[in-house]
PDB file of N, CA and C in Angstrom:
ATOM      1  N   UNK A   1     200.017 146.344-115.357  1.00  0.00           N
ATOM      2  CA  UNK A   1     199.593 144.959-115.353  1.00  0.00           C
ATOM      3  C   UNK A   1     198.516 144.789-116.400  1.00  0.00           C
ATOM      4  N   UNK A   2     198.332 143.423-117.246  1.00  0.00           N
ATOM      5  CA  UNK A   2     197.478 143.741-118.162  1.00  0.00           C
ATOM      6  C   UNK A   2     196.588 143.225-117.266  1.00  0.00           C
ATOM      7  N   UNK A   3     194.908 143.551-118.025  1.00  0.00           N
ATOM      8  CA  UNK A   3     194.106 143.011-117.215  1.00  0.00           C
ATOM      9  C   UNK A   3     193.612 142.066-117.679  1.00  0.00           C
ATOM     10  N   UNK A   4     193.406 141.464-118.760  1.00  0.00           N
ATOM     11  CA  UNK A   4     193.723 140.288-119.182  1.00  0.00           C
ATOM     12  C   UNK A   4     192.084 139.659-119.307  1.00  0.00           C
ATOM     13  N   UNK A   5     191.682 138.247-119.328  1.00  0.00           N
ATOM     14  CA  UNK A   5     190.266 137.741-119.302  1.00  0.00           C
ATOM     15  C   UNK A   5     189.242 138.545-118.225  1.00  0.00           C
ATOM     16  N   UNK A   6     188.327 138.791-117.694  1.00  0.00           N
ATOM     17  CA  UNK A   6     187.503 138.198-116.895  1.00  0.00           C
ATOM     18  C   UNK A   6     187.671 137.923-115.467  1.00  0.00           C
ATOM     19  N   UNK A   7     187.720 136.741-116.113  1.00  0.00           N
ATOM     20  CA  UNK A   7     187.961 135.086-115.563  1.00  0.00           C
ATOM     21  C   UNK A   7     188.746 134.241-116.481  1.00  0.00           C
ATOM     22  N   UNK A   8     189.734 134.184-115.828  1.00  0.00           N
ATOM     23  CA  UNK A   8     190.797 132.836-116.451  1.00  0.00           C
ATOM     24  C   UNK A   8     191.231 131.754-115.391  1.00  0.00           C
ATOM     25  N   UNK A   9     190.107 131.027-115.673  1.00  0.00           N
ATOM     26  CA  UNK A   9     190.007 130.110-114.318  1.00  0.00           C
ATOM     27  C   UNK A   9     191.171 129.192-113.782  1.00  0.00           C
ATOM     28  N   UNK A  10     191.433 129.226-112.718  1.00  0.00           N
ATOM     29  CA  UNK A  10     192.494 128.570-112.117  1.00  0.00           C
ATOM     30  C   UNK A  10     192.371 127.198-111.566  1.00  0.00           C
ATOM     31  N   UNK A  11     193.043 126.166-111.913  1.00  0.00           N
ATOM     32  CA  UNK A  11     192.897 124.467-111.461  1.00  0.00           C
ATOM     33  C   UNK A  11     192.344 124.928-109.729  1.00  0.00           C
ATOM     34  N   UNK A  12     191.665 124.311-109.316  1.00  0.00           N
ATOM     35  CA  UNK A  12     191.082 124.372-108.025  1.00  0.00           C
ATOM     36  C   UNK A  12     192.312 124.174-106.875  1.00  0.00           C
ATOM     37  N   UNK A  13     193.617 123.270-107.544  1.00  0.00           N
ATOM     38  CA  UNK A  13     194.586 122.960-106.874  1.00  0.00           C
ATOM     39  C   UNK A  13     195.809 124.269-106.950  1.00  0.00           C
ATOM     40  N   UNK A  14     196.015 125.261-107.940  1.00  0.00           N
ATOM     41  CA  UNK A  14     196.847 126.212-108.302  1.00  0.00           C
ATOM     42  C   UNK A  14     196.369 127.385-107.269  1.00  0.00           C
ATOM     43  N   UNK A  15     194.373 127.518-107.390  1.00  0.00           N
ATOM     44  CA  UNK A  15     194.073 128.628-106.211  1.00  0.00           C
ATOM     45  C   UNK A  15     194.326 128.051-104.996  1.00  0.00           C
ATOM     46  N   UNK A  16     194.402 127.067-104.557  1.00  0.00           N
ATOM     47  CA  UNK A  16     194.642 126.497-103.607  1.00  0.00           C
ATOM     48  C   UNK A  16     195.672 126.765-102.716  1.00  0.00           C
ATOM     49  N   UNK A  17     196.926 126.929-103.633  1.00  0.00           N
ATOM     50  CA  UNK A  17     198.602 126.750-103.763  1.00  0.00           C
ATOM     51  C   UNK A  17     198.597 128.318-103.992  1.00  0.00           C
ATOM     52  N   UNK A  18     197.933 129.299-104.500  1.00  0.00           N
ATOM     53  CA  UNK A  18     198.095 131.107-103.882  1.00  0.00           C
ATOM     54  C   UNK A  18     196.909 131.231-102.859  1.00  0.00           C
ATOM     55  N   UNK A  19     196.393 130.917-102.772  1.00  0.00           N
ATOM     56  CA  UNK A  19     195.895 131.201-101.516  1.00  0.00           C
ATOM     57  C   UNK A  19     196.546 130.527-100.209  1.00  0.00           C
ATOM     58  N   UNK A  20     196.780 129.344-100.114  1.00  0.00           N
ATOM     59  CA  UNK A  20     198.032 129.242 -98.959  1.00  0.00           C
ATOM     60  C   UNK A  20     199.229 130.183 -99.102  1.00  0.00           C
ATOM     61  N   UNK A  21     199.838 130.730-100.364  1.00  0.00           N
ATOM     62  CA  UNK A  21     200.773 131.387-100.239  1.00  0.00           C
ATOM     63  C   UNK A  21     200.552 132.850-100.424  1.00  0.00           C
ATOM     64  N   UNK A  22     199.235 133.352 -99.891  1.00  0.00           N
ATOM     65  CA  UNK A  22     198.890 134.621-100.399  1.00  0.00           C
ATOM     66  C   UNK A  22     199.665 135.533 -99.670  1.00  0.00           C
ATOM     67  N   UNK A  23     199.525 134.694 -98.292  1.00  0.00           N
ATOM     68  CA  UNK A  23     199.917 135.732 -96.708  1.00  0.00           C
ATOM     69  C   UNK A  23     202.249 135.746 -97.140  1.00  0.00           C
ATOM     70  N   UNK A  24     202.426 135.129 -97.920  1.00  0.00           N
ATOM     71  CA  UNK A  24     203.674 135.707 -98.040  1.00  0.00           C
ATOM     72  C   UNK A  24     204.635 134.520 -97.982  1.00  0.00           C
ATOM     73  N   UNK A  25     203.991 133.469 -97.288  1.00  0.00           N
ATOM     74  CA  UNK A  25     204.548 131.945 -97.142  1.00  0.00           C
ATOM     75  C   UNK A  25     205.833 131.804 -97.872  1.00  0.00           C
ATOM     76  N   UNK A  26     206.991 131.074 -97.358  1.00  0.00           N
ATOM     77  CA  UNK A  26     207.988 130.192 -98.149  1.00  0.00           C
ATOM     78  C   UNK A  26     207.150 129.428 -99.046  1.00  0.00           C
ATOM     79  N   UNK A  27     208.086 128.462-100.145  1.00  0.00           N
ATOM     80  CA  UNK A  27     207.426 127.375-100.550  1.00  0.00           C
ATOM     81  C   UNK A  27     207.161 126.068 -99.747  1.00  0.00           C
ATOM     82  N   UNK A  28     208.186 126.346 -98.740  1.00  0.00           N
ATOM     83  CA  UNK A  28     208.388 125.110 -97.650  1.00  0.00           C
ATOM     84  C   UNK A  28     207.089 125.356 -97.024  1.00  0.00           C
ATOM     85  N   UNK A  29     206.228 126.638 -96.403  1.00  0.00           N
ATOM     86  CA  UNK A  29     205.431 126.550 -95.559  1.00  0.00           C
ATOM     87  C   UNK A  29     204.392 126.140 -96.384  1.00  0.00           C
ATOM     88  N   UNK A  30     203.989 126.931 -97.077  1.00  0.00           N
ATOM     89  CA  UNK A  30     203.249 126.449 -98.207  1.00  0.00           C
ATOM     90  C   UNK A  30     202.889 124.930 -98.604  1.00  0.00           C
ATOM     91  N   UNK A  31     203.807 124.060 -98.821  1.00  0.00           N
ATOM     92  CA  UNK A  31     203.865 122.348 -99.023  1.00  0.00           C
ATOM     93  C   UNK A  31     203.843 121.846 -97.963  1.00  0.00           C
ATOM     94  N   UNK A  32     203.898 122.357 -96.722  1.00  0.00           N
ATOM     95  CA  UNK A  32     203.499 121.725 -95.603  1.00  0.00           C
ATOM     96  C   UNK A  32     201.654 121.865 -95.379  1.00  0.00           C
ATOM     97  N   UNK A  33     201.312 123.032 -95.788  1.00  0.00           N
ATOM     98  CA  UNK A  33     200.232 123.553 -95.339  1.00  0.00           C
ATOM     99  C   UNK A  33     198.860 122.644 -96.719  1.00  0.00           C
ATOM    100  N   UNK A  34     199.430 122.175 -97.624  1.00  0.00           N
ATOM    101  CA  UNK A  34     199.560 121.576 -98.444  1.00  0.00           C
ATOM    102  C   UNK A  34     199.505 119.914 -98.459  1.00  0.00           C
ATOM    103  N   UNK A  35     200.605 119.832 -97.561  1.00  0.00           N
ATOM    104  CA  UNK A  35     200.894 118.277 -97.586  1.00  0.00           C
ATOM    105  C   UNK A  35     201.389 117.403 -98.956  1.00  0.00           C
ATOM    106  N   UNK A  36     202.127 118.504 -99.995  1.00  0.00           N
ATOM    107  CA  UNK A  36     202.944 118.341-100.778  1.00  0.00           C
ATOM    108  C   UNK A  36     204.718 118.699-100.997  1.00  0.00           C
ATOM    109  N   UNK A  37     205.184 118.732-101.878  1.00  0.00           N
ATOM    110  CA  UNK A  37     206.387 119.204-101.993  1.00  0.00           C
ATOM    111  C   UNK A  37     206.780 120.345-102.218  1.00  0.00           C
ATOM    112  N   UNK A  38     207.924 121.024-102.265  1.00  0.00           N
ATOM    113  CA  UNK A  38     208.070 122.086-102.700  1.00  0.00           C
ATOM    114  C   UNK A  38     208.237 122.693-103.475  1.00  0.00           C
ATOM    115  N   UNK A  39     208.468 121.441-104.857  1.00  0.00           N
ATOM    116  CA  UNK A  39     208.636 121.591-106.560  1.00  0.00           C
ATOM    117  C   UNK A  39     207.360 121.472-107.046  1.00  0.00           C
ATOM    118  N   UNK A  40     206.051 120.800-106.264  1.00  0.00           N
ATOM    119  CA  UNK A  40     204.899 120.917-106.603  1.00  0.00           C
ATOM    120  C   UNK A  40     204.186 122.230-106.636  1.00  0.00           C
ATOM    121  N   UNK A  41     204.337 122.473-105.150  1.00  0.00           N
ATOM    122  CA  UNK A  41     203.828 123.902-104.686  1.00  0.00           C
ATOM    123  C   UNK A  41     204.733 125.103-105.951  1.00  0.00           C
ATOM    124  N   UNK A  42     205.788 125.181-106.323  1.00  0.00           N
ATOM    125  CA  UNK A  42     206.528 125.989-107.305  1.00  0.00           C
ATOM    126  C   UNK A  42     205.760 126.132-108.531  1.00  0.00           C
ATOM    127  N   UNK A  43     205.349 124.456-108.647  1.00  0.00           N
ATOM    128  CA  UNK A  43     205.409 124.334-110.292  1.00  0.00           C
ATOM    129  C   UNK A  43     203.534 125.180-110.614  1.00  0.00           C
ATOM    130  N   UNK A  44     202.785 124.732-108.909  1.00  0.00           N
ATOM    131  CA  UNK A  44     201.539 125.032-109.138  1.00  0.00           C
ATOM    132  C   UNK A  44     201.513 126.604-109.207  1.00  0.00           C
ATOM    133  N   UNK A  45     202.666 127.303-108.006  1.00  0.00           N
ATOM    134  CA  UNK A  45     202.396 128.911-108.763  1.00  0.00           C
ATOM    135  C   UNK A  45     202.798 129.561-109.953  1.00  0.00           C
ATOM    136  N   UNK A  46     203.923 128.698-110.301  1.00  0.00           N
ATOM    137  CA  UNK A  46     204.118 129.288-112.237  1.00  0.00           C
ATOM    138  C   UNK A  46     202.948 128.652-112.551  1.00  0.00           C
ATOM    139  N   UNK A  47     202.531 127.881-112.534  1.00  0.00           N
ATOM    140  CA  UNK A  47     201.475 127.993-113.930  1.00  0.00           C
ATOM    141  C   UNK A  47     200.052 128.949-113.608  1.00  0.00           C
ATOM    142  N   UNK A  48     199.781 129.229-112.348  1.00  0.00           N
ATOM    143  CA  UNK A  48     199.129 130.185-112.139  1.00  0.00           C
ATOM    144  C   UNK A  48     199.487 131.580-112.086  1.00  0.00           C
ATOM    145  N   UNK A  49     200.447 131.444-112.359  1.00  0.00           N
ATOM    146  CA  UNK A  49     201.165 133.285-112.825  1.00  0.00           C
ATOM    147  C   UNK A  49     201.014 133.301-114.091  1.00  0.00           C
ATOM    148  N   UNK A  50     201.043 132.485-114.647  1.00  0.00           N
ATOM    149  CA  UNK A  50     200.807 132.297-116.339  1.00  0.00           C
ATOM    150  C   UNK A  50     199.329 132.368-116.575  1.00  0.00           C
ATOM    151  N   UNK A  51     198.700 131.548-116.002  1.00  0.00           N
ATOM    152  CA  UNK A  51     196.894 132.355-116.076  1.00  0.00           C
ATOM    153  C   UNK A  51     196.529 133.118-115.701  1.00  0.00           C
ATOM    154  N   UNK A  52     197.564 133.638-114.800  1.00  0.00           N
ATOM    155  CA  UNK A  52     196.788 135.482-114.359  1.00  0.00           C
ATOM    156  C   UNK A  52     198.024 136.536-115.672  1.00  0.00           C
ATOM    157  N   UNK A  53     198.623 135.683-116.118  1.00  0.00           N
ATOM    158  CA  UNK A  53     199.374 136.718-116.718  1.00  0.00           C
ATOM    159  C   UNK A  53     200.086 137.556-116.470  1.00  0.00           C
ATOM    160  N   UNK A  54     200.833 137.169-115.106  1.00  0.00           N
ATOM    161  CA  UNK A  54     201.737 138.399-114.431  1.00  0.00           C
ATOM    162  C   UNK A  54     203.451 138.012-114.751  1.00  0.00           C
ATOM    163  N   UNK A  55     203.642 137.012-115.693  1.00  0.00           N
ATOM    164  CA  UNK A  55     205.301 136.344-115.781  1.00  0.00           C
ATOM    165  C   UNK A  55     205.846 137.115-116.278  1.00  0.00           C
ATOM    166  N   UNK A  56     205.329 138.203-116.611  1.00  0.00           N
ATOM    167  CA  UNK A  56     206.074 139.638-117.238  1.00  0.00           C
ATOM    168  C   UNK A  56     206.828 140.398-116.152  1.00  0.00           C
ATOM    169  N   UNK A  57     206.531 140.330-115.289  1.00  0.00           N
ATOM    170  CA  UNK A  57     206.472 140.933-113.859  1.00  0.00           C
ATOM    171  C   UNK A  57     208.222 140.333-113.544  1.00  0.00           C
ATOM    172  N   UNK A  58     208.608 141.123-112.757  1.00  0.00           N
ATOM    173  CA  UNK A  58     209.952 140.615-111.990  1.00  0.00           C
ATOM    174  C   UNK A  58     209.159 139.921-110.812  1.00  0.00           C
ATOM    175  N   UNK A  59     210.525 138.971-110.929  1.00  0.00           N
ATOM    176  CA  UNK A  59     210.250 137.724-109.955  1.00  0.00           C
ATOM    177  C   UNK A  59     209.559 137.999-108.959  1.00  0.00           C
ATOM    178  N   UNK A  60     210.105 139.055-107.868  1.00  0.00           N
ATOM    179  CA  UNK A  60     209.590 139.457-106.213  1.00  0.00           C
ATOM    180  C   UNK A  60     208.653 140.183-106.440  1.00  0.00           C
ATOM    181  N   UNK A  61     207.834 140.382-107.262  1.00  0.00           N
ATOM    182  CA  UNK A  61     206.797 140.862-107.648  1.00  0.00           C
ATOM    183  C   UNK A  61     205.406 139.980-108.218  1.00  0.00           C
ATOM    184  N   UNK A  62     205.786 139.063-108.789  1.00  0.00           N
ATOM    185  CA  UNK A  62     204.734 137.827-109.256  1.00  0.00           C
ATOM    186  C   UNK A  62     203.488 137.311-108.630  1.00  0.00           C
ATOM    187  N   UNK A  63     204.094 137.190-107.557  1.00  0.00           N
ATOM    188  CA  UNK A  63     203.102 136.550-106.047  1.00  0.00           C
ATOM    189  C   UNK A  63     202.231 137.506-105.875  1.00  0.00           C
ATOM    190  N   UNK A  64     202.438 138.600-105.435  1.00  0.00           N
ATOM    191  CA  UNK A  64     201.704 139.694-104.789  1.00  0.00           C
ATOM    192  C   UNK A  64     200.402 140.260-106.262  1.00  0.00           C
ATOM    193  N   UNK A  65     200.883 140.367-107.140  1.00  0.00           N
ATOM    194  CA  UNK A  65     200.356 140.672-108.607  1.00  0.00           C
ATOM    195  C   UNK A  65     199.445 139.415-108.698  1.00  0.00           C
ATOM    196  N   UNK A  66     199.747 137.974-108.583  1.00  0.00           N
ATOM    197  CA  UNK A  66     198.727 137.272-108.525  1.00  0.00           C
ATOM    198  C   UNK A  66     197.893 136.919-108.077  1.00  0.00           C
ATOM    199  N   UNK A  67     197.810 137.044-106.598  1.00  0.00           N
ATOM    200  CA  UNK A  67     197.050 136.877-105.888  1.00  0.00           C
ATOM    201  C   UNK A  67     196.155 138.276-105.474  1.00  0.00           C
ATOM    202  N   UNK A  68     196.166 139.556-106.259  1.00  0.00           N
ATOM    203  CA  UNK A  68     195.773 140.894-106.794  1.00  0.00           C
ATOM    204  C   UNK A  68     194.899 140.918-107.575  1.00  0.00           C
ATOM    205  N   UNK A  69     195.410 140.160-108.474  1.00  0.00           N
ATOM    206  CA  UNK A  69     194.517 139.641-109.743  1.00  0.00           C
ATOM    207  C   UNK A  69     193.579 138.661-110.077  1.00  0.00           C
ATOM    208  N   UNK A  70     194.265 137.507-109.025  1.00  0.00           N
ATOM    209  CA  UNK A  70     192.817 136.748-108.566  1.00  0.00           C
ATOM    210  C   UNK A  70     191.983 136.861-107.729  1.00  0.00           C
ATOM    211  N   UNK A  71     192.193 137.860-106.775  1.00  0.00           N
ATOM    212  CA  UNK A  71     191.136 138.255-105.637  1.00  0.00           C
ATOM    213  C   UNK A  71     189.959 139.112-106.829  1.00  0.00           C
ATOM    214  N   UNK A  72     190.344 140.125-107.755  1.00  0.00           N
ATOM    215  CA  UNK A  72     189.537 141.266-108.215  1.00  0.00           C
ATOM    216  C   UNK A  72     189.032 140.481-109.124  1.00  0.00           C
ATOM    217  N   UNK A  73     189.723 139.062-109.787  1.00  0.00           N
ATOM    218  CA  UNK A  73     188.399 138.081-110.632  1.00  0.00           C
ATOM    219  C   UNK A  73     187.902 137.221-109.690  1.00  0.00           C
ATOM    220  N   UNK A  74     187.970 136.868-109.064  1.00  0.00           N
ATOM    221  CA  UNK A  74     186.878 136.473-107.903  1.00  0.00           C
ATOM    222  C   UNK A  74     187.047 134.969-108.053  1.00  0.00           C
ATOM    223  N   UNK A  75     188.411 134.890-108.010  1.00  0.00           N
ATOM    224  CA  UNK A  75     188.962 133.019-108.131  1.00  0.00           C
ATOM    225  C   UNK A  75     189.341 132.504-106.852  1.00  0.00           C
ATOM    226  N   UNK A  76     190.212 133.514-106.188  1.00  0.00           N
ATOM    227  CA  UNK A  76     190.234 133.436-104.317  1.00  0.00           C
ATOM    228  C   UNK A  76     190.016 134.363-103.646  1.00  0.00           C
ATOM    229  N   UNK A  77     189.652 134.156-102.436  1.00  0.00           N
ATOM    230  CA  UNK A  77     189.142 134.950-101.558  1.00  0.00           C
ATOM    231  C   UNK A  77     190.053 136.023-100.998  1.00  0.00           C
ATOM    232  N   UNK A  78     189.775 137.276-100.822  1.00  0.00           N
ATOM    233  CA  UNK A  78     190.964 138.383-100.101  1.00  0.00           C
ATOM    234  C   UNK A  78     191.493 137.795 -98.528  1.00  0.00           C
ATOM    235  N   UNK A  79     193.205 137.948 -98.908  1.00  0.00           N
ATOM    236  CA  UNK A  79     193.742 137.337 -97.834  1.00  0.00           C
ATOM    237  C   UNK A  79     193.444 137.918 -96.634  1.00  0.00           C
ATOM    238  N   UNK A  80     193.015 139.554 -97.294  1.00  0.00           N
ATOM    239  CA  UNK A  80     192.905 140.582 -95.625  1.00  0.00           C
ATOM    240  C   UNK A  80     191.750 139.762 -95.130  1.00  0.00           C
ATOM    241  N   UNK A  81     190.715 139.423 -95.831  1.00  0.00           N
ATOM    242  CA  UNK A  81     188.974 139.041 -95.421  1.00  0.00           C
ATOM    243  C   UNK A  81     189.091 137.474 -94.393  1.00  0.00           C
ATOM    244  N   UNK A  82     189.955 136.810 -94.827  1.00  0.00           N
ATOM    245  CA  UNK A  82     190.347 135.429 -94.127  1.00  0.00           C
ATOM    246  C   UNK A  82     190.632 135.732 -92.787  1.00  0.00           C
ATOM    247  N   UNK A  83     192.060 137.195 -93.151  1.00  0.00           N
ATOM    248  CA  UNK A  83     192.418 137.531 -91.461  1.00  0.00           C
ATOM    249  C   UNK A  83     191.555 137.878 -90.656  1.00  0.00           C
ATOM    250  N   UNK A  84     190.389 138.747 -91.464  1.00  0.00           N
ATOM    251  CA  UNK A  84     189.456 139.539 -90.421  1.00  0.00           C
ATOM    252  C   UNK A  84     188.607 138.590 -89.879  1.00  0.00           C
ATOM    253  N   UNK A  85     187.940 137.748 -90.464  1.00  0.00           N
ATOM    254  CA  UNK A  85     187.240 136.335 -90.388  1.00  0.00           C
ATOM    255  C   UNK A  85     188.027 135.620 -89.333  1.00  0.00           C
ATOM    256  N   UNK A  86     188.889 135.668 -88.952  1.00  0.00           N
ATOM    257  CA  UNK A  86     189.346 134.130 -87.979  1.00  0.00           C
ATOM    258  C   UNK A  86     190.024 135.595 -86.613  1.00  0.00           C
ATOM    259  N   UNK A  87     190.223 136.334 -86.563  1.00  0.00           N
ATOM    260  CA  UNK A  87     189.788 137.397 -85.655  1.00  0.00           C
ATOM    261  C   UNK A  87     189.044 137.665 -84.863  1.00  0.00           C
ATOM    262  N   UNK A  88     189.373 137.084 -83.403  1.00  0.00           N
ATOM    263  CA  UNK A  88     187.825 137.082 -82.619  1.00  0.00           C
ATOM    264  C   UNK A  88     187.812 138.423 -81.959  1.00  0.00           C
TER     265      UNK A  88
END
């Protein structure tokens, strides 16, 4: 994976759209969780695979690589840390 900027900051709405879909989500759950569509929610994780730079990547691989890559630049929060957090 390259490692690419830093920080290559992500629209507030794109981290938004991998971090609802960090935990593995459809796009359907995702745009519900959202309260958008499902060509929105799509279009917002390509272009955030494109700022983390993972479109090199095979498809079933993209998601997981991005949201990898934005946890270790510090754009969203670790999905494990959310789970442990709402864990009583």
């Amino acid at each position: 994976m390259s490692p690419g900027p830093a920080r290559m900051p992500l629209t507030p709405r794109q981290a938004q759209a991998l971090t609802a879909a960090a935990d593995g989500a459809s796009l359907r759950t995702v745009a519900e969780r959202l309260g958008t569509t499902i060509q929105q929610v799509a279009s917002l994780l390509s272009r955030a695979y494109q700022r983390l730079d993972v479109t090199y990547l095979p498809r079933d691989q993209r998601r997981s690589a991005a949201v990898r890559t934005a946890v270790r630049r510090g754009l969203i929060t670790d999905p494990a840390q959310r789970k442990e957090s709402t864990t009583p």
